[in-house]
N, C-alpha and C. Protein backbone atom coordinates (compact mmCIF):
# COMPACT_ATOMS: atom_id res chain seq x y z
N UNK A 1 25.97 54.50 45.15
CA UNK A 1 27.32 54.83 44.68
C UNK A 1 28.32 53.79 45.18
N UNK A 2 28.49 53.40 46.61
CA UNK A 2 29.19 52.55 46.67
C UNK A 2 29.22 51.01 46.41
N UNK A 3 27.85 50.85 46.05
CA UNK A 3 27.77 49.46 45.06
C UNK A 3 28.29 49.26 43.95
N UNK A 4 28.38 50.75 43.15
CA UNK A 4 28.97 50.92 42.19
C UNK A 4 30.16 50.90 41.62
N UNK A 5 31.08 51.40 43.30
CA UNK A 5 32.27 51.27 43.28
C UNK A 5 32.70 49.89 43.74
N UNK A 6 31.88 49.49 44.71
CA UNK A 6 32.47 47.80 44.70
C UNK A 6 32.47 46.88 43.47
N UNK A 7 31.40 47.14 42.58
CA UNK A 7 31.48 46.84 41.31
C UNK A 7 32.48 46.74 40.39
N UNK A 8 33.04 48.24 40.28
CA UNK A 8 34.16 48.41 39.75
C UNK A 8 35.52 47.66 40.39
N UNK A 9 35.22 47.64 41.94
CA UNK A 9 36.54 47.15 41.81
C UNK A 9 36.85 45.65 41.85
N UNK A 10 35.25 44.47 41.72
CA UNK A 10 35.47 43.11 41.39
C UNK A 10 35.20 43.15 40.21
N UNK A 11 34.96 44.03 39.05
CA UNK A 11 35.16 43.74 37.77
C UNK A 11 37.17 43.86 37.45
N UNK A 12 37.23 44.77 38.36
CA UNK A 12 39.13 44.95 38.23
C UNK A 12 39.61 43.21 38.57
N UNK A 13 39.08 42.57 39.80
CA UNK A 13 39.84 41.51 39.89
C UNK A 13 39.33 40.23 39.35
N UNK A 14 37.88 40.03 38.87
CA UNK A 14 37.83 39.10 37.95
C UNK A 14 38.01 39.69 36.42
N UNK A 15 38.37 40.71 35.78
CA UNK A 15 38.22 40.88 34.40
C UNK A 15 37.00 40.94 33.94
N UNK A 16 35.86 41.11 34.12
CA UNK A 16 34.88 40.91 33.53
C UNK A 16 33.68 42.02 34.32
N UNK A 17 32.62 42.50 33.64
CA UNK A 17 31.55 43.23 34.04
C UNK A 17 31.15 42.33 35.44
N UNK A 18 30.61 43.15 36.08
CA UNK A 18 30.26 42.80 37.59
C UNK A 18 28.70 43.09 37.68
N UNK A 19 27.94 42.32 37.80
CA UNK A 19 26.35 42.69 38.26
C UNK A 19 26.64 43.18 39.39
N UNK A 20 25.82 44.01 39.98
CA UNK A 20 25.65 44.65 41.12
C UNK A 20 24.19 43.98 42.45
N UNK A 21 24.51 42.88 42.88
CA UNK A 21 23.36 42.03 43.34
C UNK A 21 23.26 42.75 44.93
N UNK A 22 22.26 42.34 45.28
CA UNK A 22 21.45 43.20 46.50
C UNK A 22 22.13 42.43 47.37
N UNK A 23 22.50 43.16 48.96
CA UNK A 23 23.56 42.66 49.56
C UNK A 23 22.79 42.43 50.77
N UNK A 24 21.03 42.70 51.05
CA UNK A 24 20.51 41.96 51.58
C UNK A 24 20.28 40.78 51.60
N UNK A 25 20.39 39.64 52.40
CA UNK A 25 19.85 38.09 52.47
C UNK A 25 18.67 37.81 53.68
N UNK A 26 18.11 36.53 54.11
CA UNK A 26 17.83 36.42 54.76
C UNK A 26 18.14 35.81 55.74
N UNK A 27 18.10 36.09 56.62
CA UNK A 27 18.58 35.01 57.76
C UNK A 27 18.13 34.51 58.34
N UNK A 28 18.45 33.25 59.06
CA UNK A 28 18.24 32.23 59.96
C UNK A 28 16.54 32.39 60.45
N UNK A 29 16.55 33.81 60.83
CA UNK A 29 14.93 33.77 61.73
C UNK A 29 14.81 34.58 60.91
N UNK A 30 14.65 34.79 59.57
CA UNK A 30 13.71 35.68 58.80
C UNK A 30 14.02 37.26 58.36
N UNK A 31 15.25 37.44 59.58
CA UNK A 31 15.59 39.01 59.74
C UNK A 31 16.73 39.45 58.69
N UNK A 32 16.89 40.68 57.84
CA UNK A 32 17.30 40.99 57.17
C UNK A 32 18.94 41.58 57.93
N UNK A 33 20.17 41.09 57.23
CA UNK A 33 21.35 41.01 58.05
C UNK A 33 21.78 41.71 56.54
N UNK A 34 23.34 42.29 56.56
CA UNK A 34 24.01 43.15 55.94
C UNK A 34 25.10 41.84 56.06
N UNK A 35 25.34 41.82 54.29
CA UNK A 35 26.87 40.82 54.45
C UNK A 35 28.40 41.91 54.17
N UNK A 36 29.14 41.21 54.77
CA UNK A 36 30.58 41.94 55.20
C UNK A 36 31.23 41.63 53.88
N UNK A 37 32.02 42.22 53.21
CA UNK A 37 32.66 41.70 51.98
C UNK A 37 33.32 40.75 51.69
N UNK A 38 33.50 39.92 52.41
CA UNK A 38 34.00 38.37 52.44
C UNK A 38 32.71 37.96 52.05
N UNK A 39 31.44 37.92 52.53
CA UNK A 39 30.21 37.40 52.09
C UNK A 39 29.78 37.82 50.95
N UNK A 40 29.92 38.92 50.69
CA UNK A 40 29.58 39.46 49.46
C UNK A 40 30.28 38.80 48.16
N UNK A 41 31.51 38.92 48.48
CA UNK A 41 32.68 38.09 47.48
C UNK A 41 32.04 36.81 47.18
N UNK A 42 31.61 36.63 48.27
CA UNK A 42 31.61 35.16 47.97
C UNK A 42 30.36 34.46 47.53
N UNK A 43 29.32 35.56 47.63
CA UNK A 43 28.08 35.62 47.08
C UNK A 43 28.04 36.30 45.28
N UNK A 44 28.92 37.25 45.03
CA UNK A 44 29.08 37.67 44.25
C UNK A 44 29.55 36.46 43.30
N UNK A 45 30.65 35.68 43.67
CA UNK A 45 31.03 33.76 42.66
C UNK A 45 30.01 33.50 42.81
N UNK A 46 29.18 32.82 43.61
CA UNK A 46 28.13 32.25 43.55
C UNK A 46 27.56 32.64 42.39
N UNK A 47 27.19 34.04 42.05
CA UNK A 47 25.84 34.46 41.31
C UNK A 47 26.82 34.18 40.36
N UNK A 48 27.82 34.42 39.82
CA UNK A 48 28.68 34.77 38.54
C UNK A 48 29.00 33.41 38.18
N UNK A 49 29.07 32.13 38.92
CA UNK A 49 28.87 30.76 38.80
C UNK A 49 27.70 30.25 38.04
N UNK A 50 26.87 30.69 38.28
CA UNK A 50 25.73 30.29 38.52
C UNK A 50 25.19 30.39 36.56
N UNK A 51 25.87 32.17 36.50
CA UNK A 51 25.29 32.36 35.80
C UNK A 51 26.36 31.60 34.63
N UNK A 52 27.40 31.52 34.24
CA UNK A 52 28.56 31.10 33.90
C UNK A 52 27.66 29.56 33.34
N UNK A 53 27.41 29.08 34.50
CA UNK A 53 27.27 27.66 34.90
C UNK A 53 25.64 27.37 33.48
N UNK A 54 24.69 28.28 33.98
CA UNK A 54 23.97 28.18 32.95
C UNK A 54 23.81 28.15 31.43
N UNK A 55 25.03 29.24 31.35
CA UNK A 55 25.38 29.34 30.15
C UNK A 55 25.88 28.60 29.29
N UNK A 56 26.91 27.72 30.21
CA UNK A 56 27.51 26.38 29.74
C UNK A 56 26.23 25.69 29.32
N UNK A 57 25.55 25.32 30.20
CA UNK A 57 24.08 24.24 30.06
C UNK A 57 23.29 24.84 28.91
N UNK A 58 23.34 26.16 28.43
CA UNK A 58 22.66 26.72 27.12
C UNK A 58 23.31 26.53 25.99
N UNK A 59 24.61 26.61 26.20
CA UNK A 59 25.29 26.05 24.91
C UNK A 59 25.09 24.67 24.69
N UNK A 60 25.52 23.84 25.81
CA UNK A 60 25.60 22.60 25.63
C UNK A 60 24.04 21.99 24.88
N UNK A 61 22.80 22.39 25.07
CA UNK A 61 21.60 22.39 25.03
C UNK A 61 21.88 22.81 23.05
N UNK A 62 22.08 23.87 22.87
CA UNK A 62 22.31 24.64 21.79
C UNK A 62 23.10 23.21 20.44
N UNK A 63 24.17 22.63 21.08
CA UNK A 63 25.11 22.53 20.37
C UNK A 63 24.38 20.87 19.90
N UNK A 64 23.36 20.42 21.19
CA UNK A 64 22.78 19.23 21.17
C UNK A 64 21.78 19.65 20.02
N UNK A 65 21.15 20.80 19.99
CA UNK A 65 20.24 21.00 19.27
C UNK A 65 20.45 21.07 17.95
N UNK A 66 21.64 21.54 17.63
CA UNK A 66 22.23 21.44 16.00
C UNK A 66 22.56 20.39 15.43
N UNK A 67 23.39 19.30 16.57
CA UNK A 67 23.83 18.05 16.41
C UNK A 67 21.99 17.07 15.80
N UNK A 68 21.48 17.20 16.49
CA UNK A 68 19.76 16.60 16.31
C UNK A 68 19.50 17.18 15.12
N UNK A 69 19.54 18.27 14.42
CA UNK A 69 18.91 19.05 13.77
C UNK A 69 19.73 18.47 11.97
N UNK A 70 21.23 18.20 12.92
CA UNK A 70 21.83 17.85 11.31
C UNK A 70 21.75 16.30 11.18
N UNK A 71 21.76 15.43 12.02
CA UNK A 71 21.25 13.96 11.74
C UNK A 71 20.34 14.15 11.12
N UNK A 72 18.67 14.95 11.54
CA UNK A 72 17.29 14.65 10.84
C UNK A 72 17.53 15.31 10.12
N UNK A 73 18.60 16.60 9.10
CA UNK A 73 18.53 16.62 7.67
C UNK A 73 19.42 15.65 7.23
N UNK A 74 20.33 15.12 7.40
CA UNK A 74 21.02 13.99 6.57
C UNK A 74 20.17 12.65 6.70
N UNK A 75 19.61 12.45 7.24
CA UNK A 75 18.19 11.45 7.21
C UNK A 75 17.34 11.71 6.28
N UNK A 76 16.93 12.86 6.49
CA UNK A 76 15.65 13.52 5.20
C UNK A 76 16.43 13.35 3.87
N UNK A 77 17.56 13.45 3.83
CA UNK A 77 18.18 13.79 2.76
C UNK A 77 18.22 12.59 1.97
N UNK A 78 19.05 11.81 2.96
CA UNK A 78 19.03 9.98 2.44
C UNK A 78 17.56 9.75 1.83
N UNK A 79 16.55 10.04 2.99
CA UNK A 79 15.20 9.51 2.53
C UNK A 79 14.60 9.98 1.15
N UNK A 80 15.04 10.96 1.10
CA UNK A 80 14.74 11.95 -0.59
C UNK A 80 15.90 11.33 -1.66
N UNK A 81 16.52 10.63 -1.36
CA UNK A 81 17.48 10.13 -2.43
C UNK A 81 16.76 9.05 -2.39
N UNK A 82 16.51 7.90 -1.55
CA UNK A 82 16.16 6.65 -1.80
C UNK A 82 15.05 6.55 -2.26
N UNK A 83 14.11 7.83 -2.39
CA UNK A 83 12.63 7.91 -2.76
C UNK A 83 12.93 8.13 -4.44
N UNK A 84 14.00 8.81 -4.60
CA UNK A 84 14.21 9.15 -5.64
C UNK A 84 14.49 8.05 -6.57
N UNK A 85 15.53 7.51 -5.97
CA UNK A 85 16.03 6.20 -6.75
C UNK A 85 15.14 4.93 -6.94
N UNK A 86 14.38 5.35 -6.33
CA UNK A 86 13.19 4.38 -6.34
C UNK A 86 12.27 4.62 -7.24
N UNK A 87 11.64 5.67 -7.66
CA UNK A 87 11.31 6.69 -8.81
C UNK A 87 11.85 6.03 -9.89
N UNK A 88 13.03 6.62 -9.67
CA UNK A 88 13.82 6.59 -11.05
C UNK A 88 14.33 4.63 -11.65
N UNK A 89 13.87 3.64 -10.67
CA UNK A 89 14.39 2.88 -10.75
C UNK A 89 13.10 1.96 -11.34
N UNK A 90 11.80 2.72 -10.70
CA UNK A 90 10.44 2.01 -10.93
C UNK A 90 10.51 2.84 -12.97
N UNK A 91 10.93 3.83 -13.03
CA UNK A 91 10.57 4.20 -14.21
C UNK A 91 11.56 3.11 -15.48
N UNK A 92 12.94 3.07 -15.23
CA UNK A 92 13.77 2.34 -15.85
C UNK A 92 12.77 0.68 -16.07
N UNK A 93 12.34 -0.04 -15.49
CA UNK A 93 11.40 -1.18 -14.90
C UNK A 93 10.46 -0.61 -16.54
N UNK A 94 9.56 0.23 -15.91
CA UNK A 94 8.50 0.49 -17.05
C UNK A 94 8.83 0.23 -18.43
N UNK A 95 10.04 1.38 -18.35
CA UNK A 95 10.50 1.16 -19.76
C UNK A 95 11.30 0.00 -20.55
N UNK A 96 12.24 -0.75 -19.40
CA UNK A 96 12.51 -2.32 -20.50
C UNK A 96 11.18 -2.89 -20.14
N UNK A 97 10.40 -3.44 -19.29
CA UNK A 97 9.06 -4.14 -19.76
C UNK A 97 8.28 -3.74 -20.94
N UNK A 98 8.10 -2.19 -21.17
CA UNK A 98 6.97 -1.65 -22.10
C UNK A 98 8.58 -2.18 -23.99
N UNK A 99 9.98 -2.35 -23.08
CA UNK A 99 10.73 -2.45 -24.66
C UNK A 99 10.46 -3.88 -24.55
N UNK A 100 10.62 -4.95 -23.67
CA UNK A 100 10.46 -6.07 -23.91
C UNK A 100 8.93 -6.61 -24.58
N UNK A 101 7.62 -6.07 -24.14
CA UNK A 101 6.62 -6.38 -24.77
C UNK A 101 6.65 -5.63 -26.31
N UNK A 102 7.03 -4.86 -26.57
CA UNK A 102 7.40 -4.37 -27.98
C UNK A 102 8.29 -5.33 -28.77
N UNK A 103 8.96 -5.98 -27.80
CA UNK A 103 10.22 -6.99 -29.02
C UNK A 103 9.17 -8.00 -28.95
N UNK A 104 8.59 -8.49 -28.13
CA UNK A 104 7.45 -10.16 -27.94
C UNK A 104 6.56 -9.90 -28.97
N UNK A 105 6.03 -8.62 -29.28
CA UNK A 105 4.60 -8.24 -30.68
C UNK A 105 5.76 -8.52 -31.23
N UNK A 106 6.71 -7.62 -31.46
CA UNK A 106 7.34 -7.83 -33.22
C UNK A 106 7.68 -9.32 -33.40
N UNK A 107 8.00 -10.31 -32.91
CA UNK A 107 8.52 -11.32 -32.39
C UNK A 107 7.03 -12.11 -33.13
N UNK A 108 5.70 -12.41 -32.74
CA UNK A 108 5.03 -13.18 -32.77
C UNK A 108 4.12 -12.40 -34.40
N UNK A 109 4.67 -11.49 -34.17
CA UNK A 109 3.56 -10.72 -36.01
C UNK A 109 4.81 -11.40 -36.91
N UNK A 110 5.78 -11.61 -36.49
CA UNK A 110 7.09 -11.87 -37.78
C UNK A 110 6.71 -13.22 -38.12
N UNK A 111 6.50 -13.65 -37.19
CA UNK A 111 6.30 -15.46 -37.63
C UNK A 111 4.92 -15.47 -37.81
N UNK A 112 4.06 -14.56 -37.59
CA UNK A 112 2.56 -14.62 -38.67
C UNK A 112 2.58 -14.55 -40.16
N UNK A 113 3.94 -13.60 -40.38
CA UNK A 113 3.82 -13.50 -42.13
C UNK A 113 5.54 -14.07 -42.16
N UNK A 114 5.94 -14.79 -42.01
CA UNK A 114 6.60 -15.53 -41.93
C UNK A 114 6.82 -16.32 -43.32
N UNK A 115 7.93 -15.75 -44.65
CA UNK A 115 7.67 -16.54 -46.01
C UNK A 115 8.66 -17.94 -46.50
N UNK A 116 8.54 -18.77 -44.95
CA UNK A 116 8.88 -19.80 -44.98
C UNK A 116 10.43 -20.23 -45.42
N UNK A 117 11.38 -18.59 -45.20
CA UNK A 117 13.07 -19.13 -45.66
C UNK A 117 13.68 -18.66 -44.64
N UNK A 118 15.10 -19.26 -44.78
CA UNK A 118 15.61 -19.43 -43.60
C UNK A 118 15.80 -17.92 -43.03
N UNK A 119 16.18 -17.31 -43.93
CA UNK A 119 16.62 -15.84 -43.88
C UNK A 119 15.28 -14.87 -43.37
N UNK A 120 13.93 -15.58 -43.40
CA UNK A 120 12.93 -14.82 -42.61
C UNK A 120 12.64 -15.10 -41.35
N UNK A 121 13.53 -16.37 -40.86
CA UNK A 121 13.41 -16.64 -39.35
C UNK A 121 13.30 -15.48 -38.46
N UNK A 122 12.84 -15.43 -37.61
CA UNK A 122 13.42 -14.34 -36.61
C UNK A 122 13.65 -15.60 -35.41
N UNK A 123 14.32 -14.81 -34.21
CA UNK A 123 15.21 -16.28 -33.55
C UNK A 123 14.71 -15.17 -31.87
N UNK A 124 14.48 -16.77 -31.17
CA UNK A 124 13.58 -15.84 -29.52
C UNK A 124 15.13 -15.46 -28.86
N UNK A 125 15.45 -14.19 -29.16
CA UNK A 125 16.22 -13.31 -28.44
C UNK A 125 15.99 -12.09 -28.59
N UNK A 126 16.62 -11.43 -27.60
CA UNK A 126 15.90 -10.00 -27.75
C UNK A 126 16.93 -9.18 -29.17
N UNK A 127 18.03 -9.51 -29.31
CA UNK A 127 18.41 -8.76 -30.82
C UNK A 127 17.59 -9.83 -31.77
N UNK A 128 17.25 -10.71 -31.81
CA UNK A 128 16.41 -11.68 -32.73
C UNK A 128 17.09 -12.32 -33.47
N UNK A 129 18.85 -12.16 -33.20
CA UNK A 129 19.88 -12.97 -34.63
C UNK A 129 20.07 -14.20 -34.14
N UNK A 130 20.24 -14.87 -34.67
CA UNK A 130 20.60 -16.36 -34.83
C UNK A 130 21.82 -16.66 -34.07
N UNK A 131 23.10 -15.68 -34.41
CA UNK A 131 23.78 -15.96 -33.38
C UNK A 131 24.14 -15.79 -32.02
N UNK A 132 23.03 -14.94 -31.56
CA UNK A 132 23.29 -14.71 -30.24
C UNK A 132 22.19 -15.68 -29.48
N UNK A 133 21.68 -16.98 -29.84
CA UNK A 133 20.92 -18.13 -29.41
C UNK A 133 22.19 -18.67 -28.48
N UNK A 134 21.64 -19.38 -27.00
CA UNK A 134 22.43 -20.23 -26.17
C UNK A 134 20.74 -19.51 -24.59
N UNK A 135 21.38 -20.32 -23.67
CA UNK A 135 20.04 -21.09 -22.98
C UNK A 135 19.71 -19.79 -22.38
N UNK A 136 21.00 -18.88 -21.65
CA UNK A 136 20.20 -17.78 -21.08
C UNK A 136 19.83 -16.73 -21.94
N UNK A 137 20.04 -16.72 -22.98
CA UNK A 137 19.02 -15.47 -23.67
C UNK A 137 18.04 -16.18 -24.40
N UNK A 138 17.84 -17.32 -24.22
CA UNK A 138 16.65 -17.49 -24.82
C UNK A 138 15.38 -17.16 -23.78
N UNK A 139 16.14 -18.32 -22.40
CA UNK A 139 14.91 -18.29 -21.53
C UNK A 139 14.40 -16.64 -21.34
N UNK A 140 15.86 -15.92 -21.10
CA UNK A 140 15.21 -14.25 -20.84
C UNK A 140 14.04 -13.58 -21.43
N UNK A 141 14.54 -14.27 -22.89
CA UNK A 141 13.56 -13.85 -24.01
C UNK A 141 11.77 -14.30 -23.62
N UNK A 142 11.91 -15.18 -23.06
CA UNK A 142 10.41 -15.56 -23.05
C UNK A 142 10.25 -15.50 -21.46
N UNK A 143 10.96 -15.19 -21.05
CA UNK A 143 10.57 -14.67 -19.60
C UNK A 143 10.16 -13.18 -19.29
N UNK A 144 11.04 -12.72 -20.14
CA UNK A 144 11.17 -10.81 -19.89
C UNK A 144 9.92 -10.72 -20.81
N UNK A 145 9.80 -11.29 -22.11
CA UNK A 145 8.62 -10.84 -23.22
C UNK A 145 7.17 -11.53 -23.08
N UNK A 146 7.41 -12.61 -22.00
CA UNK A 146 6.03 -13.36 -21.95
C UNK A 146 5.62 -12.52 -20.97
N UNK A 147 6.22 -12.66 -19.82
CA UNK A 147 6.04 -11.88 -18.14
C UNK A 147 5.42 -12.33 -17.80
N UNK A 148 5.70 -14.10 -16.75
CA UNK A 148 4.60 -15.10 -16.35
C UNK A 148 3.37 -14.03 -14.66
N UNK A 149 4.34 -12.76 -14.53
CA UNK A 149 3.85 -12.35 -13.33
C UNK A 149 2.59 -11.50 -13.85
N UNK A 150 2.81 -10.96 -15.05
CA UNK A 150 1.75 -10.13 -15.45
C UNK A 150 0.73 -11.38 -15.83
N UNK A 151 0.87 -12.09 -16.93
CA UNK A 151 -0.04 -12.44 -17.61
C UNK A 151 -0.55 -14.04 -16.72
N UNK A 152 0.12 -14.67 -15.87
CA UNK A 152 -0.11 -15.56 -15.12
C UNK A 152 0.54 -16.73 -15.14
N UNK A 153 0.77 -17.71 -14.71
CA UNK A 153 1.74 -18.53 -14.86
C UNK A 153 0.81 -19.98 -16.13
N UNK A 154 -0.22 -19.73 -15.69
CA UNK A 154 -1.63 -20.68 -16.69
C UNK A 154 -1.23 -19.86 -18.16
N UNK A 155 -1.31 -19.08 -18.23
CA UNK A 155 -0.81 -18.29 -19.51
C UNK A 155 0.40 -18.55 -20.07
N UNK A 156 1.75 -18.30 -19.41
CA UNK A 156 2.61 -18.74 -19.53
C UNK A 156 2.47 -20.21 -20.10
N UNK A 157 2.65 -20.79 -19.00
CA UNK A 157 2.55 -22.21 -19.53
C UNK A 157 1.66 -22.70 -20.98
N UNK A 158 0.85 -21.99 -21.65
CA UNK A 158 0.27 -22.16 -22.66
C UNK A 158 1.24 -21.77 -24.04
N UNK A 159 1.83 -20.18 -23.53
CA UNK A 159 2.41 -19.65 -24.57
C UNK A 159 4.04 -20.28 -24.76
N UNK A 160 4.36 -21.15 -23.79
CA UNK A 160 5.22 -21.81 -23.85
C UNK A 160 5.46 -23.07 -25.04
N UNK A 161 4.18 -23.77 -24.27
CA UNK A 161 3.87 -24.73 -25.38
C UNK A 161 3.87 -24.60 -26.90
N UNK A 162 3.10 -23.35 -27.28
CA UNK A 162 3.02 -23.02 -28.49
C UNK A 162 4.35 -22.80 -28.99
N UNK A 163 5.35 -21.92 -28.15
CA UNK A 163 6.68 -22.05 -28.37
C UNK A 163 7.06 -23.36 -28.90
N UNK A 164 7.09 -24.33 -28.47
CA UNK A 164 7.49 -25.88 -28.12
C UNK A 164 7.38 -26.33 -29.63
N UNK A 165 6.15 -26.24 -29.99
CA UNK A 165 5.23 -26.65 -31.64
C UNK A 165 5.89 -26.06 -32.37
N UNK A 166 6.41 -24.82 -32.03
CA UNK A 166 6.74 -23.59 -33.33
C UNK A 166 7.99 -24.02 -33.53
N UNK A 167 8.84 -24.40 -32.47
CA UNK A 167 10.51 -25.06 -32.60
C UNK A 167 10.75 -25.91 -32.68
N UNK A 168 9.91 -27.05 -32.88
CA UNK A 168 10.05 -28.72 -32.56
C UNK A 168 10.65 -28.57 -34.34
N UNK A 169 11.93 -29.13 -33.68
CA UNK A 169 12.79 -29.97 -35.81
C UNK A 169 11.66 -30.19 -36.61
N UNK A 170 11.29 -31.24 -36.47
CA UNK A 170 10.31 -31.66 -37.71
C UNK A 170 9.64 -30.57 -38.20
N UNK A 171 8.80 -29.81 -37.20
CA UNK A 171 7.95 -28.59 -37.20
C UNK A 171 9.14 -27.22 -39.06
N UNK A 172 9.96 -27.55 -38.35
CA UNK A 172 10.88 -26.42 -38.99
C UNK A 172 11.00 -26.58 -40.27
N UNK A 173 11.49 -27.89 -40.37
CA UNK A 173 11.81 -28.90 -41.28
C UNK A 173 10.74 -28.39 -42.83
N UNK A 174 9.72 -29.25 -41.84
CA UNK A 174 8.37 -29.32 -43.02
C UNK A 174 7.96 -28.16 -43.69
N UNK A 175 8.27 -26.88 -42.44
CA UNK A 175 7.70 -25.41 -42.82
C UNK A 175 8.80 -25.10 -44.15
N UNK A 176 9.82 -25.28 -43.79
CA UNK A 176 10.90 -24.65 -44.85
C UNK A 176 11.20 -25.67 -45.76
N UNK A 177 10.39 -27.11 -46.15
CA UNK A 177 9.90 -27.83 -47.14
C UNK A 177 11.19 -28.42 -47.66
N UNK A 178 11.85 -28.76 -45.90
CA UNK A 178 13.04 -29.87 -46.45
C UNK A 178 14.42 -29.14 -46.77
N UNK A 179 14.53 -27.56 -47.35
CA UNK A 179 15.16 -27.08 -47.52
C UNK A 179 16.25 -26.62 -46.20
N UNK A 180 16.59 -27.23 -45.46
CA UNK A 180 17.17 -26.93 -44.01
C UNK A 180 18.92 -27.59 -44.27
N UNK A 181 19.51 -26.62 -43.53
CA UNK A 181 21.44 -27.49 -43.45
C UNK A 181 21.68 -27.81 -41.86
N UNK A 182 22.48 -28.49 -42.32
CA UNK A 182 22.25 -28.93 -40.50
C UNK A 182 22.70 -28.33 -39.81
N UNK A 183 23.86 -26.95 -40.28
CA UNK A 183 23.70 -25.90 -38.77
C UNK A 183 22.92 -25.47 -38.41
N UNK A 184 21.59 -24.70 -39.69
CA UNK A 184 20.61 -24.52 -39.08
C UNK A 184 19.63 -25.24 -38.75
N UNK A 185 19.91 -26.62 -38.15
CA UNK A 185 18.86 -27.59 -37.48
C UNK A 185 19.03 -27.79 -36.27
N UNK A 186 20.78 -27.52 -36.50
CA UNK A 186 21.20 -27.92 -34.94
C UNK A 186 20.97 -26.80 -34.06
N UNK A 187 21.09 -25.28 -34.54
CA UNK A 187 20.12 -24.03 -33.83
C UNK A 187 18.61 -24.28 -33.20
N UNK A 188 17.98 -24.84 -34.22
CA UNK A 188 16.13 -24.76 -34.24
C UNK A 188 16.09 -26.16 -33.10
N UNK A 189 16.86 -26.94 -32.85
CA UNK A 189 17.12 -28.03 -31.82
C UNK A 189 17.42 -27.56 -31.04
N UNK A 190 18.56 -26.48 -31.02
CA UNK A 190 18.85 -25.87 -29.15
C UNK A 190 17.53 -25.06 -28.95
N UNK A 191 17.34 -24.24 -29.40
CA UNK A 191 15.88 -23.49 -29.54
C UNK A 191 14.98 -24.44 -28.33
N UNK A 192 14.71 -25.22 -28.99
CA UNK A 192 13.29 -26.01 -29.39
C UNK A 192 13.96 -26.75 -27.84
N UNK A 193 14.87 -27.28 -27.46
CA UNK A 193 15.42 -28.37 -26.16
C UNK A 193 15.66 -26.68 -24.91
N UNK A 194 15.71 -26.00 -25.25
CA UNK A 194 15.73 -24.46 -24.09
C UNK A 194 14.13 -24.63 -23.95
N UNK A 195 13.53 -24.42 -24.69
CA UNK A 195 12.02 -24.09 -24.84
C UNK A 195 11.54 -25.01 -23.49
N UNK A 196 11.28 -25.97 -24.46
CA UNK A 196 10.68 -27.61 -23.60
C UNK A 196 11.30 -27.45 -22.19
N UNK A 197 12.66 -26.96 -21.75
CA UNK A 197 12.95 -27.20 -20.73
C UNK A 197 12.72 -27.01 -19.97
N UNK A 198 12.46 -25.16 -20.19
CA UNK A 198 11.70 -23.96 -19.52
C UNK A 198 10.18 -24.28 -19.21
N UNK A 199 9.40 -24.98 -19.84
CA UNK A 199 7.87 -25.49 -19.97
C UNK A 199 8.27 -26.64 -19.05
N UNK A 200 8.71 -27.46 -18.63
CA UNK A 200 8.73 -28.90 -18.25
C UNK A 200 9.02 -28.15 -16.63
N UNK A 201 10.31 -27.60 -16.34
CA UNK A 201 10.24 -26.89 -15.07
C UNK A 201 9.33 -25.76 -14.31
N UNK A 202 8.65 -25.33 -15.31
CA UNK A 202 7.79 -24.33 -15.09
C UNK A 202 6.07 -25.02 -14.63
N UNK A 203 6.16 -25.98 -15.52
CA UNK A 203 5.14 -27.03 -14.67
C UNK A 203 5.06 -27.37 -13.49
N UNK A 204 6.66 -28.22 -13.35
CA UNK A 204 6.97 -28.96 -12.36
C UNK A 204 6.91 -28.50 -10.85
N UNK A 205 7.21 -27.21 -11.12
CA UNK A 205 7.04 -26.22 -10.00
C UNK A 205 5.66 -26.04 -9.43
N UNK A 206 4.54 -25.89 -10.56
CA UNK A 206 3.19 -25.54 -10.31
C UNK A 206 2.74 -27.09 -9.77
N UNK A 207 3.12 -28.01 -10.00
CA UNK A 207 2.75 -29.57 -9.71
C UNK A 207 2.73 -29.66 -8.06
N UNK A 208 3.80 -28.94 -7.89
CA UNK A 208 4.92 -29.45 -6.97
C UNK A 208 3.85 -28.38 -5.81
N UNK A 209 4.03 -27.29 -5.93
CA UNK A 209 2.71 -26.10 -5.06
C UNK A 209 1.55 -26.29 -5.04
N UNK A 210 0.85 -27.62 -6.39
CA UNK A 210 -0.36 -27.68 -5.98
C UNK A 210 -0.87 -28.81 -4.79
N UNK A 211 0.74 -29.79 -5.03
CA UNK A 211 0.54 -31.26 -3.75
C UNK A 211 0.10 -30.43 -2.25
């Protein structure tokens, strides 16, 4: 009972519930001594420190643990986006290669049946018109539609050449039997000087890696 009431009356002066801790200790030589209420008080902070004190260290522990917990989901999260975009970026890839080898067939069957007028040209770009010819959409054209990485650079360099034959002036000339104006010569000349250029550096390179 009177633990009970001492209880009550250091919950009156700290505000707060009071454990009721055993007011035996040990002492010096082992022997069990009775503390006076100054000791008690002051044993009583102690424990209420202590416990206070831990609690802090459980939160703090707690608050570390959420802090850790929300880095490795905003990490996971990033990592599931960049996996994603990577996905989605390898699929975009598939599909202009699988559209670019679709324009290179239509591209090389057109000039198989090819009925020798100007108006059946088709022209190495990927819309195939005449006026959208100049050096970087040509080279694209036979870079993106040949694909020296797929098919090899020995390959390349072959299907280049054939390029070269198919655009050389005279070549054009003779096919369309003289019937040519000289804007459209001076086209089948840029053509034909992109072509060669692309073949001559594309060598030069392989020359140059095999020294």
């Amino acid at each position: 009972m009177a633990d009970d009431e001492g209880a009550a009356y250091w919950e009156g002066v700290y505000g707060q519930p009071i454990h009721v801790y055993s007011q035996e200790r040990v002492g010096p030589k082992g022997e069990l001594e009775r503390m006076n209420d100054d000791e008690y008080a002051a044993y009583v902070r102690q424990k209420m420190w202590e416990k206070t004190h831990q609690g802090l260290l459980e939160e703090r522990a707690q608050r570390e643990e959420r802090r850790k917990q929300k880095e490795h989901d905003v990490k996971e999260a990033a990592r599931l986006r960049s996996e994603m975009e990577k996905i989605l970026r390898k699929g975009e890839e598939r599909r202009a290669k699988k559209g670019w080898k679709e324009r290179w067939n239509m591209y090389t069957k057109t000039w198989e049946v090819w009925d020798g007028t100007p108006e059946g040209m088709v022209w190495p770009v990927r819309s195939g018109r005449r006026e959208d010819i100049e050096a970087g959409t040509v080279k694209e054209f036979y870079v993106m539609g040949i694909d020296p990485v797929e098919v090899g650079e020995m390959e390349f360099l072959a299907r280049l050449k054939d390029e070269r034959v198919r655009w050389h002036p005279d070549k054009i000339q003779q096919r369309l039997g003289g019937r040519v104006d000289q804007a459209l010569m001076r086209d089948v000349t840029t053509v034909f000087q992109i072509v060669d250029k692309l073949w001559t550096d594309t060598r030069s390179k392989q020359t140059a890696r095999a020294q």
